[in-house]
N, C-alpha and C. Protein backbone atom coordinates (compact mmCIF):
# COMPACT_ATOMS: atom_id res chain seq x y z
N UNK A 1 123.98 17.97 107.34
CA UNK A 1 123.74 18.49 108.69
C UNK A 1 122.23 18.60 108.85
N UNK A 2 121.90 17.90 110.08
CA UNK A 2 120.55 17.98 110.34
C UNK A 2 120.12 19.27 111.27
N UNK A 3 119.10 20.02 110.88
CA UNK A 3 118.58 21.14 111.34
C UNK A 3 117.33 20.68 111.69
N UNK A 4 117.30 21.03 112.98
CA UNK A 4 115.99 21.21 113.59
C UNK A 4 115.03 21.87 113.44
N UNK A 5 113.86 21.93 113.03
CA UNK A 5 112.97 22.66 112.43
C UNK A 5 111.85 23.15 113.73
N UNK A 6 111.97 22.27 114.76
CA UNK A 6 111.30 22.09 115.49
C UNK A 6 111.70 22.72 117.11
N UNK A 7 112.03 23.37 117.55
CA UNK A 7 113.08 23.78 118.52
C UNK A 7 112.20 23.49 119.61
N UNK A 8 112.90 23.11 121.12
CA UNK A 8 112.23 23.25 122.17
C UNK A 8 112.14 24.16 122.92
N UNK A 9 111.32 24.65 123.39
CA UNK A 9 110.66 26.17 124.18
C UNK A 9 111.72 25.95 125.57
N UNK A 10 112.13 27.35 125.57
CA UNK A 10 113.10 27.79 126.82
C UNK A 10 112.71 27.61 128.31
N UNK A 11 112.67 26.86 128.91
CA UNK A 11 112.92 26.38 129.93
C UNK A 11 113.00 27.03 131.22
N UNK A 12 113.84 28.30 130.88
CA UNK A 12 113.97 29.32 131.30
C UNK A 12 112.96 30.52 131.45
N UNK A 13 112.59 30.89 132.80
CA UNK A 13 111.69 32.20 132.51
C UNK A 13 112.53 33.48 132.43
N UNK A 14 112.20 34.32 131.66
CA UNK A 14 112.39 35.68 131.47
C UNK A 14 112.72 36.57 132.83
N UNK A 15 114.01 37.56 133.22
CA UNK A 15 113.09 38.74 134.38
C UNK A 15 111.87 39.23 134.80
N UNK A 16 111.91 39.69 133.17
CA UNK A 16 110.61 40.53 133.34
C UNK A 16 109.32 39.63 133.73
N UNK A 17 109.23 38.45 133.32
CA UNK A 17 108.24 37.77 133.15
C UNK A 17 107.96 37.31 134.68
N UNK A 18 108.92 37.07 135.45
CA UNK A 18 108.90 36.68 136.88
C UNK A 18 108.56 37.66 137.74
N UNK A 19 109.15 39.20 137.45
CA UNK A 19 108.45 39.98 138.35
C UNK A 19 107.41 40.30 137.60
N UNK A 20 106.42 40.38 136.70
CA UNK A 20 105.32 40.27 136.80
C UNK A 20 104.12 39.24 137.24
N UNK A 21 104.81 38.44 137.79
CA UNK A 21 103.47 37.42 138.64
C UNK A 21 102.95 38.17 139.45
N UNK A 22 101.81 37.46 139.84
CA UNK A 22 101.04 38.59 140.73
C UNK A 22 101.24 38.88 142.23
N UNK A 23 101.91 37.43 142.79
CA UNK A 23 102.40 37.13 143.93
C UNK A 23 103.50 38.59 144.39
N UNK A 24 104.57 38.62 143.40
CA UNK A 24 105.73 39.65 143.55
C UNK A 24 105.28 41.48 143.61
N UNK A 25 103.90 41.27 142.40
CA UNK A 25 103.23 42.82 142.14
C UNK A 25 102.84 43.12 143.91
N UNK A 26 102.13 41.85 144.29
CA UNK A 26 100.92 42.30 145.65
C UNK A 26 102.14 42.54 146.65
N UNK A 27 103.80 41.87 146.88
CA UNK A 27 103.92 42.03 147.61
C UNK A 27 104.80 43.39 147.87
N UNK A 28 105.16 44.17 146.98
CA UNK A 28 105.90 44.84 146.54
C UNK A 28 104.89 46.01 146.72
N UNK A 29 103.49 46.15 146.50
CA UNK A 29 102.50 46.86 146.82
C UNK A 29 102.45 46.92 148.43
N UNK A 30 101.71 45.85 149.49
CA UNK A 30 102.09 45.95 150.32
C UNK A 30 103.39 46.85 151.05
N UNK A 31 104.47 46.68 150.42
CA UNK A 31 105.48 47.54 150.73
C UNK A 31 105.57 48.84 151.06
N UNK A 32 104.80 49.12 149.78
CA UNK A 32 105.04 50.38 149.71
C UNK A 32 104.16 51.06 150.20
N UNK A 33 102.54 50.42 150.51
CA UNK A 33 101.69 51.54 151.27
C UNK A 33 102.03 51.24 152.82
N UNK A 34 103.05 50.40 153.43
CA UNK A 34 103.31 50.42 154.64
C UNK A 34 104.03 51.44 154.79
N UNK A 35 104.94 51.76 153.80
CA UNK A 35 105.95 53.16 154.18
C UNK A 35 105.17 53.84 153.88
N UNK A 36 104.38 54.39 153.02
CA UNK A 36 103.59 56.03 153.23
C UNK A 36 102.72 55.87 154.16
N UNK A 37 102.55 55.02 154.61
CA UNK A 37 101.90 55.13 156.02
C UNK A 37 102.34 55.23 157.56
N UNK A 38 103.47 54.57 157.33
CA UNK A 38 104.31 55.34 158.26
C UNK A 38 105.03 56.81 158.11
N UNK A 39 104.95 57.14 156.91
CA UNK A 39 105.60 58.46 156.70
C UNK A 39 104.48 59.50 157.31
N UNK A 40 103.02 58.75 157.06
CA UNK A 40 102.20 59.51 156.99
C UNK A 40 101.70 59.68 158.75
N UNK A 41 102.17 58.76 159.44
CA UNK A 41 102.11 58.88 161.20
C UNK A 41 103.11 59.56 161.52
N UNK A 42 103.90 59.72 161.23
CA UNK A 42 105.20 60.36 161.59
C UNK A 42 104.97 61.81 161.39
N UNK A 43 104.35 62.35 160.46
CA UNK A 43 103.82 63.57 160.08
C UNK A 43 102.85 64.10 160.68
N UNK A 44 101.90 63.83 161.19
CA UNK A 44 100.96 63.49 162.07
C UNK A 44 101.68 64.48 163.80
N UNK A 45 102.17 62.81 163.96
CA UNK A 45 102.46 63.67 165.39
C UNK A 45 103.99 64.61 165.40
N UNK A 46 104.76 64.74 164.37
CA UNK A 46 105.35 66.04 164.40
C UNK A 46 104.52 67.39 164.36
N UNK A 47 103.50 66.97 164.16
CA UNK A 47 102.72 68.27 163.80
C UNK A 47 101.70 68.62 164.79
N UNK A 48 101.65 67.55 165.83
CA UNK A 48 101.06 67.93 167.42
C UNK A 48 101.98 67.77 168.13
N UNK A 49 103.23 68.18 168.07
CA UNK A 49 104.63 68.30 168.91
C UNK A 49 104.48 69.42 169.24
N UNK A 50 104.79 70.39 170.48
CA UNK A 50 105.34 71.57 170.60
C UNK A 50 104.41 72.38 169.88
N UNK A 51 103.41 72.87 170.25
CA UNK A 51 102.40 73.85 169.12
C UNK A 51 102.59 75.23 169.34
N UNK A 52 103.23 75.91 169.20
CA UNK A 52 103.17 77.56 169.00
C UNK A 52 102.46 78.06 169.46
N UNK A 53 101.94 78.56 170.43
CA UNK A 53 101.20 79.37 171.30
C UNK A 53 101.33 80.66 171.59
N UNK A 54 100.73 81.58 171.17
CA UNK A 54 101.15 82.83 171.28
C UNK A 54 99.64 83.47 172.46
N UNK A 55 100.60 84.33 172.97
CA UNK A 55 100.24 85.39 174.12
C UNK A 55 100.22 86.96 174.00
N UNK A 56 100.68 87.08 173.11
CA UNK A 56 100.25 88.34 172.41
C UNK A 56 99.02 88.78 171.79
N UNK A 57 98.39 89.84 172.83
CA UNK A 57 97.27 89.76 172.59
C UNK A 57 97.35 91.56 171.24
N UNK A 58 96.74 91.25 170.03
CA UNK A 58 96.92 93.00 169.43
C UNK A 58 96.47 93.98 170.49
N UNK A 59 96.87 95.10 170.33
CA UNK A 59 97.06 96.45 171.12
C UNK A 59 95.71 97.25 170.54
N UNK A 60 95.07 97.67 171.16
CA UNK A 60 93.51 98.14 169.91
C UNK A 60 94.40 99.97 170.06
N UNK A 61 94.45 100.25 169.11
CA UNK A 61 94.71 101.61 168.63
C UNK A 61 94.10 102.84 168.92
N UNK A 62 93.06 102.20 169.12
CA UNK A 62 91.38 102.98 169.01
C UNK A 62 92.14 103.66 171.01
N UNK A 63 92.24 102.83 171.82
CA UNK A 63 91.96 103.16 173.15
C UNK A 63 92.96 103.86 173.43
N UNK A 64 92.16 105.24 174.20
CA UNK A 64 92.73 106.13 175.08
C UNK A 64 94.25 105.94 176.16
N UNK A 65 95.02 106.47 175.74
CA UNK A 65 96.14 105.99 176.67
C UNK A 65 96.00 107.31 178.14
N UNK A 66 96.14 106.69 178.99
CA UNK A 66 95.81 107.53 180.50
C UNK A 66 97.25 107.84 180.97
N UNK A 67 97.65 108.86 181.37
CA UNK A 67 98.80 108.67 181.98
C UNK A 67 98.94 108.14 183.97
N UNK A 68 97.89 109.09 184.26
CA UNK A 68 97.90 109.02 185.62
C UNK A 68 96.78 109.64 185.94
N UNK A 69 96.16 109.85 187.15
CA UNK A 69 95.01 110.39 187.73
C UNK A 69 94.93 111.62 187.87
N UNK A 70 94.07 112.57 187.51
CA UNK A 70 94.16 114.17 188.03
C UNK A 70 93.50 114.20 189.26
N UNK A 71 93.44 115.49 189.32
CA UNK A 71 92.73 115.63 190.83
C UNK A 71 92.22 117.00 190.93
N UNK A 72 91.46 117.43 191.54
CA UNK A 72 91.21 118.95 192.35
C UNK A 72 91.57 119.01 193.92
N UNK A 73 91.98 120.28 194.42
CA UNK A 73 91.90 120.11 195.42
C UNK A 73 92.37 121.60 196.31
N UNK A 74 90.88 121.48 197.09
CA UNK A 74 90.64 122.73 197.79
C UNK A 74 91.73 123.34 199.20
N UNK A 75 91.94 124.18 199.03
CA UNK A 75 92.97 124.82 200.81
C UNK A 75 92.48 125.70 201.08
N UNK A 76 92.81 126.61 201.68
CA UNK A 76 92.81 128.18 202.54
C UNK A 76 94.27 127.94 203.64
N UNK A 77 94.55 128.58 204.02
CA UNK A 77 95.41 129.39 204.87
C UNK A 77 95.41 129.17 206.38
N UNK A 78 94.35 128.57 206.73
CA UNK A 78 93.52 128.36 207.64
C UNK A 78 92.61 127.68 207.32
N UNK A 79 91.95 126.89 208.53
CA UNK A 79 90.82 126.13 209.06
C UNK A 79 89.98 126.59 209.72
N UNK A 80 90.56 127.65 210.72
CA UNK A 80 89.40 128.62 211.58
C UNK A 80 89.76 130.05 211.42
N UNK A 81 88.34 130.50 211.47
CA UNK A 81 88.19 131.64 211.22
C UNK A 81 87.01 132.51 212.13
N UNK A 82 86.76 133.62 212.11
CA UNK A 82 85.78 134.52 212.95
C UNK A 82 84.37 135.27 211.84
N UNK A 83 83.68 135.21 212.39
CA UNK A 83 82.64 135.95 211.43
C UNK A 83 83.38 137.22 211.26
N UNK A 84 82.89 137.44 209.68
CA UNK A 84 83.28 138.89 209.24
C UNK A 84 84.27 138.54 208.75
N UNK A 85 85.27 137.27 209.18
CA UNK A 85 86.97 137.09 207.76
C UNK A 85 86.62 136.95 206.85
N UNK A 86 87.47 137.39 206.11
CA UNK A 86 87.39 137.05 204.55
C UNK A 86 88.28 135.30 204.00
N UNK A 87 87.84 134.37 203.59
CA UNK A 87 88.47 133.54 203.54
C UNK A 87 88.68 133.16 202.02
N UNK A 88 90.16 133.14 201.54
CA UNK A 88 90.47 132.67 200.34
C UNK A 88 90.94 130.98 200.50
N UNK A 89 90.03 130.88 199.50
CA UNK A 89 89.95 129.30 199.01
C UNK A 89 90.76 129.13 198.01
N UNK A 90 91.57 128.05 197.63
CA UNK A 90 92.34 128.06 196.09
C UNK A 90 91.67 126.30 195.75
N UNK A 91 91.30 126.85 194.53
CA UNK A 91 90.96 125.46 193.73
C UNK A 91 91.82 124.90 192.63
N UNK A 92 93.17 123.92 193.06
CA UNK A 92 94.32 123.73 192.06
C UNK A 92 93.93 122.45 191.79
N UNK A 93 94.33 122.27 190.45
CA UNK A 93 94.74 120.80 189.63
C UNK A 93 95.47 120.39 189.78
N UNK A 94 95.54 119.04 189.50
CA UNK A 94 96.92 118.38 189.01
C UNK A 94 96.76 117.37 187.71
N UNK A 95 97.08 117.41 186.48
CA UNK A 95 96.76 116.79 185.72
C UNK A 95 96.40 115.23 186.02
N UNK A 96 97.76 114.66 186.51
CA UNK A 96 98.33 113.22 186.19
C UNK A 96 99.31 112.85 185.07
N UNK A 97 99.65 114.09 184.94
CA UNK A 97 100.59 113.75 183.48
C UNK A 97 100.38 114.15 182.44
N UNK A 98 98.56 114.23 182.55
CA UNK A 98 98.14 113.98 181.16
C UNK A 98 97.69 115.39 180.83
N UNK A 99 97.76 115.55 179.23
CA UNK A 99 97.28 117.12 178.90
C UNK A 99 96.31 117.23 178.80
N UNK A 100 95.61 118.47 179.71
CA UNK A 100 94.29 118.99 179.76
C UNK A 100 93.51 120.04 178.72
N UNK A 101 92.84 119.80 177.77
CA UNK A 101 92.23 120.90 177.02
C UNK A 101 91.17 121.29 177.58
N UNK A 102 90.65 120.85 178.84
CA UNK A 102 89.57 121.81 179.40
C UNK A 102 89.08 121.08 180.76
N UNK A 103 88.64 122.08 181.51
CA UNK A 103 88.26 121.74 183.12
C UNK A 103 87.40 122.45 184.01
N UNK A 104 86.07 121.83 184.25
CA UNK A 104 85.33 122.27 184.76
C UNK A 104 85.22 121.77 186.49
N UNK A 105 84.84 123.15 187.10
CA UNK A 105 84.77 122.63 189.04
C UNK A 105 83.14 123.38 189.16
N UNK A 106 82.57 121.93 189.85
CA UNK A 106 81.67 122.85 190.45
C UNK A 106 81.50 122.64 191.96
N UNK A 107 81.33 123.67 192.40
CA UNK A 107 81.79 123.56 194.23
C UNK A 107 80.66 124.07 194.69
N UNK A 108 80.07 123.27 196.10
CA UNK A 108 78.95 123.41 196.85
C UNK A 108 79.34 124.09 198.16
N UNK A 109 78.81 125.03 198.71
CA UNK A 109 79.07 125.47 200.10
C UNK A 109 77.44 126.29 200.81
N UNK A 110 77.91 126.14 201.90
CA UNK A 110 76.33 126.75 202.39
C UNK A 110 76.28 127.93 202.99
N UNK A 111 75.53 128.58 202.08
CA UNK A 111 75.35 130.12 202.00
C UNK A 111 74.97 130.74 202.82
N UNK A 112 74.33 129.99 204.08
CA UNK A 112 73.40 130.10 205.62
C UNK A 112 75.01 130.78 206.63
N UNK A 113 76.24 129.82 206.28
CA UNK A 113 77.37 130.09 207.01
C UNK A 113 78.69 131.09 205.96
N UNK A 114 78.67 130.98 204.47
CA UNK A 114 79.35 131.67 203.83
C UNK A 114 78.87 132.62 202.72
N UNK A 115 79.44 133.28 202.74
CA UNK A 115 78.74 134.59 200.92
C UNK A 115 80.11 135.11 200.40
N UNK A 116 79.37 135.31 199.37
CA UNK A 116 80.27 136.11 198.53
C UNK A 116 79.81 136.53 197.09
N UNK A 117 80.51 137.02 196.30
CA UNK A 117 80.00 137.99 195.11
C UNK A 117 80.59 137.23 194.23
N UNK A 118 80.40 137.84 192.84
CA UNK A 118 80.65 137.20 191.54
C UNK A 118 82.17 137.59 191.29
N UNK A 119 82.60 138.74 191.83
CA UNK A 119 84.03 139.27 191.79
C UNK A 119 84.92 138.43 192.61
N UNK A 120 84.44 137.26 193.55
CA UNK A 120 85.25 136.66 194.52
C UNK A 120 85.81 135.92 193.64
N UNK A 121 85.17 135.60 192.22
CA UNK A 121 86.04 134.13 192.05
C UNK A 121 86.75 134.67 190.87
N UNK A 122 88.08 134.50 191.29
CA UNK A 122 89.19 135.11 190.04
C UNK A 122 89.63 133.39 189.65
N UNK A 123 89.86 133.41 188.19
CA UNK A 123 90.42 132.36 187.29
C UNK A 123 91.57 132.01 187.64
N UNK A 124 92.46 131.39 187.44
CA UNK A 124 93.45 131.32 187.34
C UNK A 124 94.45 131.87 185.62
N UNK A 125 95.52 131.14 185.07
CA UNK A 125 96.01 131.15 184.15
C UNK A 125 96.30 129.92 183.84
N UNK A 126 95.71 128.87 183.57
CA UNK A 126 96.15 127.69 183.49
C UNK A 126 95.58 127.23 181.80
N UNK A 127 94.30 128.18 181.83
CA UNK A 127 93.80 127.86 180.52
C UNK A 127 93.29 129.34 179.74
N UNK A 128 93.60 129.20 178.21
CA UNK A 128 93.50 130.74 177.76
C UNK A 128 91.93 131.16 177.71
N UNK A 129 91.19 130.31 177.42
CA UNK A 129 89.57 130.82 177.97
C UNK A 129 88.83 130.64 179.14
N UNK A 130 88.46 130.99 179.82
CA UNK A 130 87.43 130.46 180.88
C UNK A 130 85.80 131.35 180.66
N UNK A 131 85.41 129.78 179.67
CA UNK A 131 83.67 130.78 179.11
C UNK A 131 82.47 130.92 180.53
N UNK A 132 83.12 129.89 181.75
CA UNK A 132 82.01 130.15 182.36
C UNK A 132 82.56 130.55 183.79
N UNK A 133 81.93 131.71 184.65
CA UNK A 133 82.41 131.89 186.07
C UNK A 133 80.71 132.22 186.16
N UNK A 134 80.08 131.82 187.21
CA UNK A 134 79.21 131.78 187.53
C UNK A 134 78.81 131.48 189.67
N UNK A 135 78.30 132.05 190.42
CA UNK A 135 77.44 131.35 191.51
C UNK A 135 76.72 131.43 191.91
N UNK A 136 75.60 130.91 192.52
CA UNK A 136 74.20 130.82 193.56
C UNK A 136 74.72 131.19 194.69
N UNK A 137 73.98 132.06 195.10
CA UNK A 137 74.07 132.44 196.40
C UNK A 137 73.00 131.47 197.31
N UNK A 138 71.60 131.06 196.54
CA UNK A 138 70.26 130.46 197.05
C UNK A 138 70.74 129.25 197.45
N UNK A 139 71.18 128.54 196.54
CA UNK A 139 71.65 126.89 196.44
C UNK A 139 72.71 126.81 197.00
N UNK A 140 73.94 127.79 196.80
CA UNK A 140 75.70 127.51 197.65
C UNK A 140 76.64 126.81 196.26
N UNK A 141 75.67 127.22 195.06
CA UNK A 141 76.82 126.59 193.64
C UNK A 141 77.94 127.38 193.10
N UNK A 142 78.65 127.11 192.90
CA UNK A 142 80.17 128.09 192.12
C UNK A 142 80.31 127.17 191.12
N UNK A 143 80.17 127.56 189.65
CA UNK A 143 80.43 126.93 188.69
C UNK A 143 81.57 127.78 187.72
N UNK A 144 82.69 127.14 187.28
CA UNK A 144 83.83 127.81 186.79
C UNK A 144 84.35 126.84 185.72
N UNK A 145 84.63 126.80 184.69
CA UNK A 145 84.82 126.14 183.31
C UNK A 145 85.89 126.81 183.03
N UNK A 146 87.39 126.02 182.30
CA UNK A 146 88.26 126.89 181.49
C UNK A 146 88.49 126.05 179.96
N UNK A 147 88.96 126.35 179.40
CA UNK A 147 89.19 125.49 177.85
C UNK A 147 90.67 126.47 176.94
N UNK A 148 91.32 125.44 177.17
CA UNK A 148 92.86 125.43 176.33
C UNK A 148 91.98 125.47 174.68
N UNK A 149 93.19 126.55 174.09
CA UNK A 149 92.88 127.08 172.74
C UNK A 149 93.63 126.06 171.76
N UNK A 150 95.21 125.81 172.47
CA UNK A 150 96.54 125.01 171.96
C UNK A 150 95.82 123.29 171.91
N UNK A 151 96.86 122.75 171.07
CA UNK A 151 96.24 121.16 170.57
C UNK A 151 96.99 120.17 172.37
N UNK A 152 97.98 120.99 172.71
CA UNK A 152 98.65 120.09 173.83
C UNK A 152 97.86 120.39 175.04
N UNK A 153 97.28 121.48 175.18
CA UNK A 153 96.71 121.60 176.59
C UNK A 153 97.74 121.99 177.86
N UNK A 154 96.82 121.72 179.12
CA UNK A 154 98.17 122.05 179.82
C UNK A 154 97.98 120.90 180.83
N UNK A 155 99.25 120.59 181.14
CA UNK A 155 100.12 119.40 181.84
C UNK A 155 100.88 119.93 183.27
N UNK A 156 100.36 119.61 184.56
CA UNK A 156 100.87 119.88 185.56
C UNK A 156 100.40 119.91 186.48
N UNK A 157 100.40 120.99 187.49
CA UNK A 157 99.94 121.08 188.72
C UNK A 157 99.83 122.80 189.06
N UNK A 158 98.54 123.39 189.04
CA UNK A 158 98.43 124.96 189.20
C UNK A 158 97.05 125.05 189.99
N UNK A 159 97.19 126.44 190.21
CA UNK A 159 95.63 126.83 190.71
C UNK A 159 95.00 127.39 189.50
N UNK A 160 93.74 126.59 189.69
CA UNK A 160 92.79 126.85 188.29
C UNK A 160 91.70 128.00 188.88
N UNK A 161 91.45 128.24 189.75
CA UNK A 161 90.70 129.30 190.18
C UNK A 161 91.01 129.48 192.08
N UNK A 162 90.60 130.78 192.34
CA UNK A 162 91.02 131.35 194.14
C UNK A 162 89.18 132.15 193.86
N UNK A 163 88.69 131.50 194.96
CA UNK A 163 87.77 132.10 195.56
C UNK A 163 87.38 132.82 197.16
N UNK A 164 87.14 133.85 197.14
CA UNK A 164 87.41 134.71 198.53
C UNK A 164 85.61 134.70 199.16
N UNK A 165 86.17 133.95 200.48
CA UNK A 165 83.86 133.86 200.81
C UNK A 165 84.37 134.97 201.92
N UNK A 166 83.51 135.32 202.72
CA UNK A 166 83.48 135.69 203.78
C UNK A 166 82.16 134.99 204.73
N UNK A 167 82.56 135.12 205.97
CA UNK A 167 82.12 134.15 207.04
C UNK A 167 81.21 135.00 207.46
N UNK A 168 79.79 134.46 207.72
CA UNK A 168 78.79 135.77 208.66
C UNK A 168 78.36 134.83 209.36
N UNK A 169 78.15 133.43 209.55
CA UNK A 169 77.59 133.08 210.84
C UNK A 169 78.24 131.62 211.00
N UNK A 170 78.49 131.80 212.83
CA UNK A 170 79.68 130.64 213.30
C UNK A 170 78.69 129.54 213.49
N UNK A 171 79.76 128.25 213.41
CA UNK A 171 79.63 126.80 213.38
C UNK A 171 80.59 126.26 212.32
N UNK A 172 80.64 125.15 211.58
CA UNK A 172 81.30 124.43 211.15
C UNK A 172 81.01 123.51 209.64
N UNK A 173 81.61 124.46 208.50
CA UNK A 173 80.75 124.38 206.81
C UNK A 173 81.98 123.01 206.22
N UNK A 174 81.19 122.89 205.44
CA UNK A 174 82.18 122.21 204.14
C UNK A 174 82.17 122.77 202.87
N UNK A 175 83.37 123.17 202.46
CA UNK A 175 83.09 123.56 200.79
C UNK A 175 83.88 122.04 200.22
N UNK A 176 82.71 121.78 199.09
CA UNK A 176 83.29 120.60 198.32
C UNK A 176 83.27 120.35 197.28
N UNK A 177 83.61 119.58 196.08
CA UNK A 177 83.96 119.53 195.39
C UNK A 177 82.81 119.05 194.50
N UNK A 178 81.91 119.18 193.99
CA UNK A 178 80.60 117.99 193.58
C UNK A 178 81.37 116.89 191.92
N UNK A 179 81.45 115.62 192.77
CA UNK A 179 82.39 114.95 191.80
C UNK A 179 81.99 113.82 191.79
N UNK A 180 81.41 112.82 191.10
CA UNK A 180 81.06 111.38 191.23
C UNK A 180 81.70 110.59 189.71
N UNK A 181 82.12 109.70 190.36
CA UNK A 181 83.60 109.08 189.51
C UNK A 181 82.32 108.44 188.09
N UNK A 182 82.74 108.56 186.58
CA UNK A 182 82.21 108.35 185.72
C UNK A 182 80.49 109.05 185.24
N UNK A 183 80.76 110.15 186.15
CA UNK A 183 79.52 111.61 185.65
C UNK A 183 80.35 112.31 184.86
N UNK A 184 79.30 112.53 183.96
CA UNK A 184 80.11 113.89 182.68
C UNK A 184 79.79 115.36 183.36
N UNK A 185 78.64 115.25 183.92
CA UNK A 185 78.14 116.76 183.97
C UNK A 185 78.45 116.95 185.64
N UNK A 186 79.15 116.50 186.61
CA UNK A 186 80.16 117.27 187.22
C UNK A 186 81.45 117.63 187.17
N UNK A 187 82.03 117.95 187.97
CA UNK A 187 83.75 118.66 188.12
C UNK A 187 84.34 117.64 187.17
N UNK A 188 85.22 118.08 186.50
CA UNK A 188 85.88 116.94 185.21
C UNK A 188 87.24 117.82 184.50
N UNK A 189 88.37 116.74 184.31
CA UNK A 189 89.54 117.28 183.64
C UNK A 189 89.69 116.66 182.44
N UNK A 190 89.13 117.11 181.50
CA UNK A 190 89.13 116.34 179.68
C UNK A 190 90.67 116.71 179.46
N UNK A 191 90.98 115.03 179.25
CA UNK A 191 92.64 114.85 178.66
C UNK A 191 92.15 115.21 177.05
N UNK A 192 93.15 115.20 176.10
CA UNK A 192 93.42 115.56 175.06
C UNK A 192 92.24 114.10 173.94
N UNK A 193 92.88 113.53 174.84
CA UNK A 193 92.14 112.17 174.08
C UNK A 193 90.81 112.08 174.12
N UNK A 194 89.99 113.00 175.22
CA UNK A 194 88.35 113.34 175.22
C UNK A 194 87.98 112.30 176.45
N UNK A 195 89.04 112.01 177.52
CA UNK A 195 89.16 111.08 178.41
C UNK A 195 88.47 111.96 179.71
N UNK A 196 88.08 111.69 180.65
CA UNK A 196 87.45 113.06 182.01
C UNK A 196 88.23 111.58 182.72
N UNK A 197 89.58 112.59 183.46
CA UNK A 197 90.96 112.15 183.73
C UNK A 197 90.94 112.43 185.39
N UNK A 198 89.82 113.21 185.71
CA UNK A 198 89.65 113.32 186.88
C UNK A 198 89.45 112.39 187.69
N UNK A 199 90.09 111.72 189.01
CA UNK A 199 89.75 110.61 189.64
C UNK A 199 89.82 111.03 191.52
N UNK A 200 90.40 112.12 191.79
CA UNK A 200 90.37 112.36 192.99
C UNK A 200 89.79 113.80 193.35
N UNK A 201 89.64 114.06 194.45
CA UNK A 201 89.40 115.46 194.90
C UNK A 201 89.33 115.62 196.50
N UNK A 202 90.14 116.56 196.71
CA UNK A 202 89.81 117.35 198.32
C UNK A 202 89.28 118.49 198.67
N UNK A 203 88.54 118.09 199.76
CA UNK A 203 87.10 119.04 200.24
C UNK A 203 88.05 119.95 201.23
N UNK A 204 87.09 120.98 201.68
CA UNK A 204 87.96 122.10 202.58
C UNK A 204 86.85 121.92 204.10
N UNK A 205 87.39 121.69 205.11
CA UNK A 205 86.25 121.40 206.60
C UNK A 205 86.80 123.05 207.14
N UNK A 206 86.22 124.21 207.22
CA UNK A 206 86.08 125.04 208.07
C UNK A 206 85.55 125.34 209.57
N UNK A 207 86.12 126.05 210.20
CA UNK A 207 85.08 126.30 211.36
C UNK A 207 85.37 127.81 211.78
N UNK A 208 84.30 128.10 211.80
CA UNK A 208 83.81 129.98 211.92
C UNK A 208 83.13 129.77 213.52
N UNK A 209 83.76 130.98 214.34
CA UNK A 209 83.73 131.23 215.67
C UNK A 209 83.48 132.30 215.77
C-alpha cells in the first residue's frame, strides 16, 4: 500500500478563517456603530420630549403672613354741636384679623376751636398697659400708646381710647388721625409678627355753632 507522504493542502477555508478577513471585520463594524448611533438619537430627543416644568415657586418662611387690614376710626354722637358742649370722641380699632401686641394713635385737632385736659382721655381695655397718654394743648397733639403683655395680643374690633374736648369757639374743626401708609413713627397697629398692620383710618368733620 502506497502512502502518501506528501498530502495536498485543503482546499477548503476554515469558519473562523473567513470571518476574519478584513472585508467581513469592517463590515460588521459598520453595523454596529450605526445602531449605537441610532440608539444614541433616539435618546437624545426622548430627552427633549415633554420637559417637566414646574411652577412652584418655594414659600420663603421668613415672610410675615397679614391677615387683613386694620384700621382706626374716629365718631362722636354727633356732628354739631354749640360752644361750651362737651364732645366725646371714641377712637376704636379693628385689627383685620390679625393679633395686635401694641397700638399707637396720634390725633391732631385745633386747639383755637377745641380744649381739653389730660383727664379727657380715658384708655380703653383692649390692651393691659397703656405706657403713654399724653396732649398739647399749643400744637392740638393727643398721643396715646397701649402694649399687650400676652404672646397672642388682641384680635378684633374695640374702642382703644374715648376722648371728651369741649367746644369754645364756633366754625368748623377736623380731628384726625396723623397716619401716612409705611411711617413707623405715626398712628400704627404692630401685628404679632412686628408687621404695622394699619392701612386705613377715619377722621371726625365737626361743626360748633
Amino acid at each position: 500500500m502506497d502512502i502518501n507522504l506528501n498530502p495536498q493542502p485543503i482546499k477548503n477555508e476554515s469558519i473562523l478563517s473567513k470571518f476574519l478577513k478584513p472585508k467581513f471585520i469592517f463590515t460588521v463594524l459598520g453595523i454596529v456603530i450605526a445602531v449605537e448611533a441610532i440608539i444614541g438619537i433616539a435618546s437624545l430627543v426622548k430627552s427633549k420630549t415633554n420637559p417637566v416644568v414646574s411652577n412652584i415657586e418655594p414659600v420663603s418662611e421668613s415672610a410675615p403672613v397679614i391677615i387683613g387690614n386694620g384700621s382706626f376710626n374716629l365718631s362722636s354722637t354727633s356732628e354739631k354741636y354749640k360752644v361750651g358742649d362737651k364732645i366725646l370722641v371714641l377712637a376704636d380699632i379693628s385689627t383685620g384679623g390679625n393679633g395686635i401686641l401694641g397700638a399707637d394713635l396720634i390725633l391732631h385737632f385745633d386747639p383755637t376751636v377745641l380744649t381739653l385736659t389730660k383727664d379727657s382721655i380715658i384708655p380703653g381695655k383692649l390692651f393691659s398697659v397703656y405706657p403713654l397718654i399724653d396732649s398739647d394743648l399749643k400744637t392740638g397733639i393727643i398721643r396715646v400708646s397701649g402694649v399687650s403683655e400676652g404672646q397672642n395680643g388682641f384680635n378684633g374690633t374695640g374702642n382703644f381710647a374715648s376722648i371728651t374736648f369741649t367746644a369754645k369757639l364756633k366754625g368748623s374743626t377736623t380731628i384726625s388721625v396723623t397716619y401716612k401708609d409705611g411711617d413707623t413713627i405715626d398712628s400704627n397697629l404692630v401685628a404679632i409678627s412686628g408687621v404695622d398692620v394699619l392701612k386705613k383710618v377715619t377722621n371726625l368733620n365737626l361743626e360748633i355753632n
